[in-house]
PDB file of N, CA and C in Angstrom:
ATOM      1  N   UNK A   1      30.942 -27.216 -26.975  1.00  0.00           N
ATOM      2  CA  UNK A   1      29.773 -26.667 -27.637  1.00  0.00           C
ATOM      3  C   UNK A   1      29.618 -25.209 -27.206  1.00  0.00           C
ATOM      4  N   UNK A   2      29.896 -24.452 -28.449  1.00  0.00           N
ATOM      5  CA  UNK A   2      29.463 -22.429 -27.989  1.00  0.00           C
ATOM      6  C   UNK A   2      28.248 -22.468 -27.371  1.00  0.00           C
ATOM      7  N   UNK A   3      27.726 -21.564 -26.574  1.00  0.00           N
ATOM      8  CA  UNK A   3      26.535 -21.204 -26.126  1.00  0.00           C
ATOM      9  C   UNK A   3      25.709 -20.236 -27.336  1.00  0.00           C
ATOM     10  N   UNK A   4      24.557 -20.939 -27.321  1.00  0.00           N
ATOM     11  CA  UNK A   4      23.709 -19.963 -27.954  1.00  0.00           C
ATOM     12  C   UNK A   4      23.337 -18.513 -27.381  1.00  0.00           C
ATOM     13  N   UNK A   5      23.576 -17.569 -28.223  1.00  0.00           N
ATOM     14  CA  UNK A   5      22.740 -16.241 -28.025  1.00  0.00           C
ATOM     15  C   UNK A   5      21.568 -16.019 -28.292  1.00  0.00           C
ATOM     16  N   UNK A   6      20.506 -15.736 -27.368  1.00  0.00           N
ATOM     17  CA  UNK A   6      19.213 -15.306 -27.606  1.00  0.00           C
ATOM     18  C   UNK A   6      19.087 -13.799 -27.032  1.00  0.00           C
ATOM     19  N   UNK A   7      18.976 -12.764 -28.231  1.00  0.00           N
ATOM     20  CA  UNK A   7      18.114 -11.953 -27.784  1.00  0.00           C
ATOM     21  C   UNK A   7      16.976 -11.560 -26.634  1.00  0.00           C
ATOM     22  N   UNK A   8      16.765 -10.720 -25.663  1.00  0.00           N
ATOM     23  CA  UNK A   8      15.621 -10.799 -24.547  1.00  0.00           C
ATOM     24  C   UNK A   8      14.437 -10.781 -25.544  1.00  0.00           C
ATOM     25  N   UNK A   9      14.436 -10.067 -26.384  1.00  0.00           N
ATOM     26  CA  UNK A   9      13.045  -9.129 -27.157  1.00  0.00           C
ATOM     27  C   UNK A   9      12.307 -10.159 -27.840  1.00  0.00           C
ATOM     28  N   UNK A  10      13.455 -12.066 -28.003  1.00  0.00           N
ATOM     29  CA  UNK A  10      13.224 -13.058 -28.566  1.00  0.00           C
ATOM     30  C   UNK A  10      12.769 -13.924 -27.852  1.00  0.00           C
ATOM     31  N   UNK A  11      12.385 -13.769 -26.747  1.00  0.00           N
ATOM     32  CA  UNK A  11      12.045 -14.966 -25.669  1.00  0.00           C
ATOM     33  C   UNK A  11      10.720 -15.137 -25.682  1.00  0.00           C
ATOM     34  N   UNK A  12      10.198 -15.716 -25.189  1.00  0.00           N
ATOM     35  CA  UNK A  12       8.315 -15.579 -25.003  1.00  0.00           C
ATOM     36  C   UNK A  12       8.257 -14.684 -23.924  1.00  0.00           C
ATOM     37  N   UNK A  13       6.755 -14.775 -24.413  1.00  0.00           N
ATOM     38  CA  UNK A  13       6.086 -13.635 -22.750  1.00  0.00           C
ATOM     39  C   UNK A  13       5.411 -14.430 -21.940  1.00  0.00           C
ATOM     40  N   UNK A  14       6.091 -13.998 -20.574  1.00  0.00           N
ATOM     41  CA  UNK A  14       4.758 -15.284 -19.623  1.00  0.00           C
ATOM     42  C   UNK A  14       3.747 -14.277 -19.310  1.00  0.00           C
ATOM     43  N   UNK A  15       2.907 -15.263 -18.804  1.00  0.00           N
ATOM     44  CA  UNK A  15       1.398 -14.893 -18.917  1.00  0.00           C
ATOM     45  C   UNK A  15       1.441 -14.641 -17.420  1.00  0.00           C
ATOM     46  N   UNK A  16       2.102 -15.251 -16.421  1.00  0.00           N
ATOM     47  CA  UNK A  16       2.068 -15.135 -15.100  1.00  0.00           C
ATOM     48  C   UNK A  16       3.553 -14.697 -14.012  1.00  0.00           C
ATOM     49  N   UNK A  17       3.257 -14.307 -13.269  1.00  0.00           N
ATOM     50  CA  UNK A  17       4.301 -13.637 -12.132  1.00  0.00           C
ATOM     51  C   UNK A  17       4.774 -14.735 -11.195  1.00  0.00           C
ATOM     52  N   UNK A  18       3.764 -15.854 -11.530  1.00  0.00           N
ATOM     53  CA  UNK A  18       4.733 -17.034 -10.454  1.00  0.00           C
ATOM     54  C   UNK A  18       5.516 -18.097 -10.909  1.00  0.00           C
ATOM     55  N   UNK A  19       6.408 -18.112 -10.280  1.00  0.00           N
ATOM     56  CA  UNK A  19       7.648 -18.540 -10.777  1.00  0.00           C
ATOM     57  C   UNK A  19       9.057 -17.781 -11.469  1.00  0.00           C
ATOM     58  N   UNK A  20       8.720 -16.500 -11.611  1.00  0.00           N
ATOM     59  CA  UNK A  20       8.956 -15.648 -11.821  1.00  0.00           C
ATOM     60  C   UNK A  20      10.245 -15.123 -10.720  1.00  0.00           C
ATOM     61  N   UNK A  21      11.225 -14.409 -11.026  1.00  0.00           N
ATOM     62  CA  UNK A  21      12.347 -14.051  -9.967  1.00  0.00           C
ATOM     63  C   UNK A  21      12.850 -12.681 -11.010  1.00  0.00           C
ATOM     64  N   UNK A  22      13.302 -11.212 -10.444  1.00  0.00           N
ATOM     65  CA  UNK A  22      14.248 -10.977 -10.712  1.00  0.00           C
ATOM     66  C   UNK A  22      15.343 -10.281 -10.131  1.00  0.00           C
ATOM     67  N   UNK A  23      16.523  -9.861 -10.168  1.00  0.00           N
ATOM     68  CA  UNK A  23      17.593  -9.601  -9.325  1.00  0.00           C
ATOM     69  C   UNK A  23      17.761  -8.222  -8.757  1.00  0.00           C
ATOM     70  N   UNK A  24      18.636  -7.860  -7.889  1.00  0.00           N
ATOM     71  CA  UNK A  24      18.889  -6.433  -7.438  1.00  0.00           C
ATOM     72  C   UNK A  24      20.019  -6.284  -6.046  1.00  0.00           C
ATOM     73  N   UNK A  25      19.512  -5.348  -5.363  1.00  0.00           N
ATOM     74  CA  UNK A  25      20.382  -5.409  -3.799  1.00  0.00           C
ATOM     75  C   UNK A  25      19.918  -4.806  -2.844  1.00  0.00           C
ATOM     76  N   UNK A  26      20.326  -5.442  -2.103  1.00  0.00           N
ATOM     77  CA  UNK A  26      19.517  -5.237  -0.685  1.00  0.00           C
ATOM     78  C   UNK A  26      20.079  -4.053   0.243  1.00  0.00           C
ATOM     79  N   UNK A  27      19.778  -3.902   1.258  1.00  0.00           N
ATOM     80  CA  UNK A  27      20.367  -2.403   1.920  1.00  0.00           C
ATOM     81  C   UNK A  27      21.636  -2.682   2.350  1.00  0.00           C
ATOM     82  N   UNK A  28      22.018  -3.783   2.480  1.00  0.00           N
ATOM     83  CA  UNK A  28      23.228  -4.317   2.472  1.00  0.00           C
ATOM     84  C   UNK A  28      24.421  -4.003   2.280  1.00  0.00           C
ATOM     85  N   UNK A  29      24.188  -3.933   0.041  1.00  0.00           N
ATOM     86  CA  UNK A  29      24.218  -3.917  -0.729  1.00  0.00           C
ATOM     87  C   UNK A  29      24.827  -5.144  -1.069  1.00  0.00           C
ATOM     88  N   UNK A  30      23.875  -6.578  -0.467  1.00  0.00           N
ATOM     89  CA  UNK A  30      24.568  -7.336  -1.389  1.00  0.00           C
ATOM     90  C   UNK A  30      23.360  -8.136  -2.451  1.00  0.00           C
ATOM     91  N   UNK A  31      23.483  -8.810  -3.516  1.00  0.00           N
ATOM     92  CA  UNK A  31      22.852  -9.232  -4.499  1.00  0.00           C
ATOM     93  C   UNK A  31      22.243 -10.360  -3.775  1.00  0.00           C
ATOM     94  N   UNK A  32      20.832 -10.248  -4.462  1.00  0.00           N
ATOM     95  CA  UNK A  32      19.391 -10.960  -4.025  1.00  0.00           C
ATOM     96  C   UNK A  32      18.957 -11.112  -5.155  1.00  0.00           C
ATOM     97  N   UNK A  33      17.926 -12.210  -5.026  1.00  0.00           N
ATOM     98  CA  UNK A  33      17.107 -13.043  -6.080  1.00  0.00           C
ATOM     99  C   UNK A  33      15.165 -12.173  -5.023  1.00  0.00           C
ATOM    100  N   UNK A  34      14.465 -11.556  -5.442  1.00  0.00           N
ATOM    101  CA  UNK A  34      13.572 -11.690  -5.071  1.00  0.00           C
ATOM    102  C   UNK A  34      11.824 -11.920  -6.160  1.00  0.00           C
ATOM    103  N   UNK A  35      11.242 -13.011  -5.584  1.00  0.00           N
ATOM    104  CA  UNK A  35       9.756 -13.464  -6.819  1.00  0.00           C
ATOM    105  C   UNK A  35       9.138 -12.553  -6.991  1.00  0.00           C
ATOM    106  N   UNK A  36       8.581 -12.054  -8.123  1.00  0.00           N
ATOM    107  CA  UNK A  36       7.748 -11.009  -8.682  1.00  0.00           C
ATOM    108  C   UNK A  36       6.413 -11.505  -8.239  1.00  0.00           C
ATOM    109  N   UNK A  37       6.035 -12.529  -7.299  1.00  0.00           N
ATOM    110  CA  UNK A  37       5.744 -12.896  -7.030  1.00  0.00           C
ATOM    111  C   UNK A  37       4.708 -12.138  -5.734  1.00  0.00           C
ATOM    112  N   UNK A  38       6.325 -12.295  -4.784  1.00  0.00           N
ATOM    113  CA  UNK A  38       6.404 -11.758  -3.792  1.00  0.00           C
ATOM    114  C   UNK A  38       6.317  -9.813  -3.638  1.00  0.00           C
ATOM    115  N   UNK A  39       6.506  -9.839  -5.044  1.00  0.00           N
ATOM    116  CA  UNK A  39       6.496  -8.099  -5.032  1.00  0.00           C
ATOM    117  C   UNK A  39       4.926  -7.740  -5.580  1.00  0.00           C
ATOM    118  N   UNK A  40       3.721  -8.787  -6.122  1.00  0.00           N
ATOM    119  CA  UNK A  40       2.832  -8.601  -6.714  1.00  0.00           C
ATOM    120  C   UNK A  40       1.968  -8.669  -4.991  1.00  0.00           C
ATOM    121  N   UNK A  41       2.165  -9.076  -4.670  1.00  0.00           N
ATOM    122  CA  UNK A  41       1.428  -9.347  -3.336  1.00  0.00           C
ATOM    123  C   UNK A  41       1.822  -8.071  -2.392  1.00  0.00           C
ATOM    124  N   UNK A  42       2.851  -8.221  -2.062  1.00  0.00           N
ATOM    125  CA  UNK A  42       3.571  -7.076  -1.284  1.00  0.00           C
ATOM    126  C   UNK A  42       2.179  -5.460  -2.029  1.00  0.00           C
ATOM    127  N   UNK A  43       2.622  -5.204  -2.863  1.00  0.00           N
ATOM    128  CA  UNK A  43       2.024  -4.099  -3.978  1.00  0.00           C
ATOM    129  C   UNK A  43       0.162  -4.539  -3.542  1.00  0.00           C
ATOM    130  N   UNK A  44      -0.571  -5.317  -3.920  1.00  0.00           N
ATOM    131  CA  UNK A  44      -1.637  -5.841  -3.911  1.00  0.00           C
ATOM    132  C   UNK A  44      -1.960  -5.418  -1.913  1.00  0.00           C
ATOM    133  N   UNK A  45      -1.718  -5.608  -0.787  1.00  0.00           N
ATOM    134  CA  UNK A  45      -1.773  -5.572   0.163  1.00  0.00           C
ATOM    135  C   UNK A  45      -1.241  -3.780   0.465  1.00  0.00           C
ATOM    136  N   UNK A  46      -1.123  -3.175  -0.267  1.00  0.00           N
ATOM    137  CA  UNK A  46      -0.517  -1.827   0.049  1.00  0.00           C
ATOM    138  C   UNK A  46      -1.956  -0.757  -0.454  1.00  0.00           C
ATOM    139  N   UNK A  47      -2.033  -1.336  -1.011  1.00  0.00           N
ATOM    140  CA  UNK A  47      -2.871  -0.814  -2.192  1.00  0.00           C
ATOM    141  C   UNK A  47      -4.309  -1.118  -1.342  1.00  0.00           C
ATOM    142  N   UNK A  48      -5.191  -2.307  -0.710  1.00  0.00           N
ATOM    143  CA  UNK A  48      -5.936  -2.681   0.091  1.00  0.00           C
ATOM    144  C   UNK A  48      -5.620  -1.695   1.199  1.00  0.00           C
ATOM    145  N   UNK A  49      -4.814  -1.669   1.518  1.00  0.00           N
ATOM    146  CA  UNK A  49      -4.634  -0.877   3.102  1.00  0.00           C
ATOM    147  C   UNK A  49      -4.525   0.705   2.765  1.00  0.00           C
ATOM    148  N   UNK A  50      -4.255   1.212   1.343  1.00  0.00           N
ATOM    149  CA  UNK A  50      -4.950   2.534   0.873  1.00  0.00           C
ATOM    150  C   UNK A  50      -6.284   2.829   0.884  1.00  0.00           C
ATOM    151  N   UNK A  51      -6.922   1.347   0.494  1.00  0.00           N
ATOM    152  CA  UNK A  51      -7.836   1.498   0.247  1.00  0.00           C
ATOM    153  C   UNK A  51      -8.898   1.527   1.368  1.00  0.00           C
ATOM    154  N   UNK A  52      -8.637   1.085   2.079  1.00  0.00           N
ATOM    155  CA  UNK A  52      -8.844   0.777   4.198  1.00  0.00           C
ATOM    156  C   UNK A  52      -8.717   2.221   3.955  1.00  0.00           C
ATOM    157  N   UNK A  53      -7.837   2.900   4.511  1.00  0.00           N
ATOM    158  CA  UNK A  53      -7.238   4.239   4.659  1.00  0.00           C
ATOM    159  C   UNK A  53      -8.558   5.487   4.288  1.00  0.00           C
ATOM    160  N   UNK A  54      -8.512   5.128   2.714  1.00  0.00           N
ATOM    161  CA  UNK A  54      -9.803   5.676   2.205  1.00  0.00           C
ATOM    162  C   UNK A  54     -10.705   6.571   2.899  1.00  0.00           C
ATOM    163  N   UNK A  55     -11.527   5.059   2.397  1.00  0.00           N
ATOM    164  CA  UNK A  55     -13.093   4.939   2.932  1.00  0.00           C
ATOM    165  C   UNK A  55     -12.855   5.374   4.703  1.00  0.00           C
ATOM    166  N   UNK A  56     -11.855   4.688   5.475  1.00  0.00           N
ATOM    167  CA  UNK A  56     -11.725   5.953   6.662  1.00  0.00           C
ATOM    168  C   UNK A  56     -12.387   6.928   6.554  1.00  0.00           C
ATOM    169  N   UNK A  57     -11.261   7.607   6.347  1.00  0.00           N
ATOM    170  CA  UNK A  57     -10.833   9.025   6.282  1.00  0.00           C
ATOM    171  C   UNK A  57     -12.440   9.724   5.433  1.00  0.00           C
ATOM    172  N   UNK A  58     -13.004   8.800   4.843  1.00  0.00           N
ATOM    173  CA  UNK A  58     -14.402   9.518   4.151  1.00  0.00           C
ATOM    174  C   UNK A  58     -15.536   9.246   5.319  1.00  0.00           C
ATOM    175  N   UNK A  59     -15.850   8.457   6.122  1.00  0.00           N
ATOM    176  CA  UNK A  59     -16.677   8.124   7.189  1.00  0.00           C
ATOM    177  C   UNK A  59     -16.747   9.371   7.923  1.00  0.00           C
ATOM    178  N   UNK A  60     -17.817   9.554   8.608  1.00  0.00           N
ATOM    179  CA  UNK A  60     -18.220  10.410   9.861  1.00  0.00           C
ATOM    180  C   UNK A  60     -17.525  10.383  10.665  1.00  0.00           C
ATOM    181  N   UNK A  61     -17.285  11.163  11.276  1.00  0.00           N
ATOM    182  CA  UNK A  61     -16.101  11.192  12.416  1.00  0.00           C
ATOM    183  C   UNK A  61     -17.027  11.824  13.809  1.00  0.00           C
ATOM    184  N   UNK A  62     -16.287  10.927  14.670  1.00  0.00           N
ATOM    185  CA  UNK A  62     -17.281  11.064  16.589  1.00  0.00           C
ATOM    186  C   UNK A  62     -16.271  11.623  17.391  1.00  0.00           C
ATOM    187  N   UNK A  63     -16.624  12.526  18.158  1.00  0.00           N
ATOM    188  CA  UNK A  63     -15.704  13.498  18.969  1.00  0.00           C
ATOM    189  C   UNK A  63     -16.442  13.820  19.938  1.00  0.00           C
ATOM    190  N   UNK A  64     -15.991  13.987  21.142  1.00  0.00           N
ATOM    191  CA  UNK A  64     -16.158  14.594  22.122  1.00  0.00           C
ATOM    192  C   UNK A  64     -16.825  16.076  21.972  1.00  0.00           C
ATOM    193  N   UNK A  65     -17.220  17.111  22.930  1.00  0.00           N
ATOM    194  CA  UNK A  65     -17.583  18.408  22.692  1.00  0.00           C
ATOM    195  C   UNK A  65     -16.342  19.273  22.537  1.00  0.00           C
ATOM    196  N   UNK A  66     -15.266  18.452  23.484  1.00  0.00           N
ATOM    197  CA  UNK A  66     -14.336  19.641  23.678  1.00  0.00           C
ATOM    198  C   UNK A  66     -13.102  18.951  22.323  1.00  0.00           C
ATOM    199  N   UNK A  67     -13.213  18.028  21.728  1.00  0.00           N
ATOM    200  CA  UNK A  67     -12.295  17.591  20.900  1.00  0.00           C
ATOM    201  C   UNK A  67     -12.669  18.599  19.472  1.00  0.00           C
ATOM    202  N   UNK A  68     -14.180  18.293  19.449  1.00  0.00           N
ATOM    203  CA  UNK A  68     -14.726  19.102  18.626  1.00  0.00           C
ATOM    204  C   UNK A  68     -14.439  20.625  18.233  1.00  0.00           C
ATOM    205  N   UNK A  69     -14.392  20.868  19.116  1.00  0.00           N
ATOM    206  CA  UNK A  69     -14.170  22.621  20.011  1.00  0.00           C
ATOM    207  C   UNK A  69     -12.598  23.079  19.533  1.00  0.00           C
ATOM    208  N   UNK A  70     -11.703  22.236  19.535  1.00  0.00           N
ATOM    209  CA  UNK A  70     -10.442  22.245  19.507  1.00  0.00           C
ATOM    210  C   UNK A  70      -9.667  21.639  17.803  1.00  0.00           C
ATOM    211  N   UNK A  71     -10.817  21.401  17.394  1.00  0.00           N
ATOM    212  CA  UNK A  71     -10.245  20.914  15.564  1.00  0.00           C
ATOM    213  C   UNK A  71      -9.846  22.436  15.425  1.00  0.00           C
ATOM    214  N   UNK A  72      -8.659  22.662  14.912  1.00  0.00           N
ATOM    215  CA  UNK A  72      -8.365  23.590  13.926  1.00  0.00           C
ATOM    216  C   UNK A  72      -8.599  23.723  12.695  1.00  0.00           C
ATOM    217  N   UNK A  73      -8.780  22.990  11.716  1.00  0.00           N
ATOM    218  CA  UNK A  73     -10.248  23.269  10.719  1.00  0.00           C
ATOM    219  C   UNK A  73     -10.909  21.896  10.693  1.00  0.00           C
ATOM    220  N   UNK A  74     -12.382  22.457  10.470  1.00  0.00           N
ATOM    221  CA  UNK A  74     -13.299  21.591  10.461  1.00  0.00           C
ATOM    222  C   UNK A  74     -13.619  21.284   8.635  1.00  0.00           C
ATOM    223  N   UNK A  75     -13.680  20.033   8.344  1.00  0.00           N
ATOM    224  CA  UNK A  75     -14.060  19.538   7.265  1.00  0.00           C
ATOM    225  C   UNK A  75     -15.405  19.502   6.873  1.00  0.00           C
ATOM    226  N   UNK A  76     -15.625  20.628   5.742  1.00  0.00           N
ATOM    227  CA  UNK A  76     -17.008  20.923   5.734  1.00  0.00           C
ATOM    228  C   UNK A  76     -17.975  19.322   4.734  1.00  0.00           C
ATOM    229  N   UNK A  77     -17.422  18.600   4.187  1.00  0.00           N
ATOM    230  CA  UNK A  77     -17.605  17.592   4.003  1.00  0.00           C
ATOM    231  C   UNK A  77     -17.715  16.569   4.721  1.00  0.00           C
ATOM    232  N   UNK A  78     -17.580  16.999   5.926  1.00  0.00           N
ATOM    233  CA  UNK A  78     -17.314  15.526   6.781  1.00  0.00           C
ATOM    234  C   UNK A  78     -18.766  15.725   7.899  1.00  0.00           C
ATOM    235  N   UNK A  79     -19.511  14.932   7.966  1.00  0.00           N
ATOM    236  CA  UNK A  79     -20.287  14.943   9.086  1.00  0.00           C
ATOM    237  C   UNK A  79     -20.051  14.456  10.508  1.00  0.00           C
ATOM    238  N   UNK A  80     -20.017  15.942  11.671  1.00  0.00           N
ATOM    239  CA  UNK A  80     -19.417  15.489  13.099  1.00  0.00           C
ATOM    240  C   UNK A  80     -20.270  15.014  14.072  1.00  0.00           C
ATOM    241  N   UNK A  81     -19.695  14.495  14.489  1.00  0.00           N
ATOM    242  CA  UNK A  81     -20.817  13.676  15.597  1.00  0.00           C
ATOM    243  C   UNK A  81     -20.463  13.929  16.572  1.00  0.00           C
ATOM    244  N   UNK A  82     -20.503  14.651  18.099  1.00  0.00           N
ATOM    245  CA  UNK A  82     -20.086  14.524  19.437  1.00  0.00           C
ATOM    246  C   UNK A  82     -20.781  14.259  20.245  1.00  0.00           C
ATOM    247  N   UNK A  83     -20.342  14.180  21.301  1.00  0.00           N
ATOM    248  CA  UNK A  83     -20.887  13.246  22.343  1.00  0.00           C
ATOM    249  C   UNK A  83     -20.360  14.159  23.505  1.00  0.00           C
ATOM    250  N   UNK A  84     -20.922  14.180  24.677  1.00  0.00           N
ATOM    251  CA  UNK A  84     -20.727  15.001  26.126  1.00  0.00           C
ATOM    252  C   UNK A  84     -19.660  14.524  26.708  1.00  0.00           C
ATOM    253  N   UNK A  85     -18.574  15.553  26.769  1.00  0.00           N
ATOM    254  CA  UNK A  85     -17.330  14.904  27.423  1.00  0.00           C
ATOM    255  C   UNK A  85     -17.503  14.582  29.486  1.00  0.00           C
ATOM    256  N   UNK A  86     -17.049  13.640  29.252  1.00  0.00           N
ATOM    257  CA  UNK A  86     -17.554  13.163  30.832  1.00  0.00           C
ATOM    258  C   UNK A  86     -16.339  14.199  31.745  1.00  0.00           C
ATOM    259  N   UNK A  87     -17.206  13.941  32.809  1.00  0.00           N
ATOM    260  CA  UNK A  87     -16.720  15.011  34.318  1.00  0.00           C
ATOM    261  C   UNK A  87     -15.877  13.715  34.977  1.00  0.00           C
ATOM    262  N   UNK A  88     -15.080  14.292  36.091  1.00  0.00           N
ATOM    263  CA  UNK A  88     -14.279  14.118  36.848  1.00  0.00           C
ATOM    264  C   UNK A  88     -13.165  13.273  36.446  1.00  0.00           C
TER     265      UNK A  88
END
């Protein structure tokens, strides 16, 4: 029995990423199967930890007097907070 040919452009569309696999190579360079699955999550958790990153980087920032003293530019957007650098 010949094998049927199907067109890709003829297949259905899935609605979801799990179960899902597709191919490539690794640093290896040898051929891997990895779940789109696993790359939707991977992506999803990168993207959260940008987003962590963020809102950081937008927060008030607390410094010492002399840390303060020693920024080479100060972020006129940013509100500084210091605190008395301790002795001995």
């Amino acid at each position: 029995m010949a094998l049927k040919k199907i067109k890709i452009s003829e297949l259905p569309l899935a609605d979801t990423v799990k179960g899902l696999y597709t191919i490539g190579v690794d640093a290896l360079n040898r051929s891997v199967k990895v779940s789109l699955e696993f790359v939707k999550k991977a992506a999803d958790k990168a993207d959260a930890a940008a987003d962590k990153a963020q809102k950081a980087a937008e927060q008030d920032v607390y410094l010492s007097e002399t840390e303060y003293e020693n920024l080479a530019i100060k972020d006129r957007e940013k509100t500084y907070f210091t605190y008395e650098d301790e002795e001995g």
